[in-house]
Protein backbone atom coordinates (compact mmCIF):
# COMPACT_ATOMS: atom_id res chain seq x y z
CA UNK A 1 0.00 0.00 0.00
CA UNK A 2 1.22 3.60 -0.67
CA UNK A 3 2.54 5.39 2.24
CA UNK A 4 3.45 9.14 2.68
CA UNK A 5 5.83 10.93 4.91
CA UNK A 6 6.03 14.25 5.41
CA UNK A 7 8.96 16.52 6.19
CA UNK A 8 10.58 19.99 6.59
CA UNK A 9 8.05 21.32 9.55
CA UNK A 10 9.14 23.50 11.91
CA UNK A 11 9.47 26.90 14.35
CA UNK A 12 9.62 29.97 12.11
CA UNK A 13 8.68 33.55 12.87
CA UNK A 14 6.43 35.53 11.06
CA UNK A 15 7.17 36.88 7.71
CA UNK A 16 9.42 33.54 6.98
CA UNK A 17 9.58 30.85 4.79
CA UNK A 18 9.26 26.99 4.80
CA UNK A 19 9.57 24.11 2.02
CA UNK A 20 7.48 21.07 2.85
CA UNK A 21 8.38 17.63 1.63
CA UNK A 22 6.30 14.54 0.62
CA UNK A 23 7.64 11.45 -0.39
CA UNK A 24 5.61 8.30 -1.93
CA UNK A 25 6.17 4.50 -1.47
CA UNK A 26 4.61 1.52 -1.82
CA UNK A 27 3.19 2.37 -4.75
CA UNK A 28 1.24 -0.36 -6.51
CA UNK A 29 2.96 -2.45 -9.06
CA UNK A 30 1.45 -0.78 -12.63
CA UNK A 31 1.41 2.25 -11.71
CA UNK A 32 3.54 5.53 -10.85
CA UNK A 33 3.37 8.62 -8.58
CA UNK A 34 2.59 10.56 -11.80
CA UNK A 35 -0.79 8.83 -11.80
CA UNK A 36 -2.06 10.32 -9.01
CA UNK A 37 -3.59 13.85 -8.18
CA UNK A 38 -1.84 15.16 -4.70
CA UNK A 39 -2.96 17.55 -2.01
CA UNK A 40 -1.90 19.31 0.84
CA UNK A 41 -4.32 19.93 4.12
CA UNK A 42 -3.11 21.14 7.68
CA UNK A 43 -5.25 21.10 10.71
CA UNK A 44 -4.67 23.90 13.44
CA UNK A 45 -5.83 23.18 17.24
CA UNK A 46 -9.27 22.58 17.95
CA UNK A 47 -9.99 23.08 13.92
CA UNK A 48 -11.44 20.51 11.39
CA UNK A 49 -8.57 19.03 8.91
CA UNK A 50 -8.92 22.01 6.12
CA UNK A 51 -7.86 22.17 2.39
CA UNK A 52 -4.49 23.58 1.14
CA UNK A 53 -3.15 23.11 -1.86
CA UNK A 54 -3.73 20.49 -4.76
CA UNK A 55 -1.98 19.39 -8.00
CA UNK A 56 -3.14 17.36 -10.80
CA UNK A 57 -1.28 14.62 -12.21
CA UNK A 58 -0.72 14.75 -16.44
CA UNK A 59 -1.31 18.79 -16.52
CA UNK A 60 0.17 19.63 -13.12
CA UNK A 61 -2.90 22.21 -12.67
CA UNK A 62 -3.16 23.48 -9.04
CA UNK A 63 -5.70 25.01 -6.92
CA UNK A 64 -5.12 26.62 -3.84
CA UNK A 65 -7.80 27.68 -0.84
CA UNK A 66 -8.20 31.78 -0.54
CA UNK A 67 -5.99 32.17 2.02
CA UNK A 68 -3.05 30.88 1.48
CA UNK A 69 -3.30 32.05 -2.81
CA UNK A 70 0.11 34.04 -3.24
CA UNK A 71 2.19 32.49 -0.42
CA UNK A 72 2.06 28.89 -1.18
CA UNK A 73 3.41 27.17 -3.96
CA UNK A 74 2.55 23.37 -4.76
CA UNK A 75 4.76 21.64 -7.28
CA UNK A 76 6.05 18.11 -7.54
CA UNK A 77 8.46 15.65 -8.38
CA UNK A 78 7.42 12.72 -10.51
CA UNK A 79 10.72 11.19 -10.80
CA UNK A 80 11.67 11.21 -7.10
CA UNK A 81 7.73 10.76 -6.30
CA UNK A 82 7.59 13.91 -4.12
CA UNK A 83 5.35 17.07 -3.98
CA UNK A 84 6.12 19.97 -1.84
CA UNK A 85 4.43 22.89 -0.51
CA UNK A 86 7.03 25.96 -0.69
CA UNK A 87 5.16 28.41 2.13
CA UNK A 88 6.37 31.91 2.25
CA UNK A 89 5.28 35.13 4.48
CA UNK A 90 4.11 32.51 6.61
CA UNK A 91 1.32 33.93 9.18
CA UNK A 92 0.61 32.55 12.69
CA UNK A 93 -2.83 31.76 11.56
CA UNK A 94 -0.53 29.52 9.31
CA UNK A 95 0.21 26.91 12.50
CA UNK A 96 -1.08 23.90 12.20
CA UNK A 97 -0.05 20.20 11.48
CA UNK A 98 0.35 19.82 7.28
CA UNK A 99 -0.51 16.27 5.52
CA UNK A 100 -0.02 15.53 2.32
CA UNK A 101 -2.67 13.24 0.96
CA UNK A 102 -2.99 11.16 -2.41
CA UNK A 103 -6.56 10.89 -3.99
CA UNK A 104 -7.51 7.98 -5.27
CA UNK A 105 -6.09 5.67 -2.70
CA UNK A 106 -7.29 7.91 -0.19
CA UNK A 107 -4.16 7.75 1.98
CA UNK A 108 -2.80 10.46 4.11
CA UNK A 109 0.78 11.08 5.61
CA UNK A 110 1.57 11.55 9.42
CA UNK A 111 1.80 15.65 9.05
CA UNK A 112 4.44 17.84 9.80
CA UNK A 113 4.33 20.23 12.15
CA UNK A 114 4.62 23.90 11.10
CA UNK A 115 4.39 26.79 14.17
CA UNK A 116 4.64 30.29 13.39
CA UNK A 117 5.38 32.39 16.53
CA UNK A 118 7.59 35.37 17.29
């Protein structure tokens, strides 16, 4: 079964930048990471799991959620079956845990912590 891990959370004040990782494995014999349509959600305390970030497979379109347009950046890596999240003029609304998430299988990472505090 396909598994995701997350990486590159962390402390960072206000105004800064962070570049999240997610890496794919397990991936079913047949197919590829470039099959699948990723996504990034983060959950803050005592909030429901929200939407991020997504990105298509084949055209690499991405959508973003209102808040976060013009500071995040999703991309990926089909070769080294990653996506990222490059966050910039990061907010302390902003803290909360980030998954990555793969649709299809319907499999999410364990998150990665990202706190924005002065």
């Amino acid at each position: 079964q396909i598994q995701l891990v997350e990486s590159g959370g962390g402390l960072v004040q206000p105004g800064g930048s962070l570049r999240l990782s997610c890496v794919a494995s397990g991936i079913t014999a047949g197919y590829t990471f470039s099959h699948y349509d990723m996504s990034w959600y983060r959950q803050a305390p005592g909030k429901e799991r929200e939407f991020v970030a997504s990105i298509t497979n084949v055209y690499l379109s991405t959508e973003y959620t209102d808040s976060v347009k013009g500071r995040f950046t999703i991309s990926r890596d089909n070769w080294r079956s990653t996506v990222y999240l490059q966050i910039d003029a990061l907010k302390p609304d902003d803290t909360a845990v980030y998954y990555c998430y793969v649709q299809g299988p319907a499999v999410w990472g364990q998150g990665t912590q990202v706190t924005v505090s002065s």
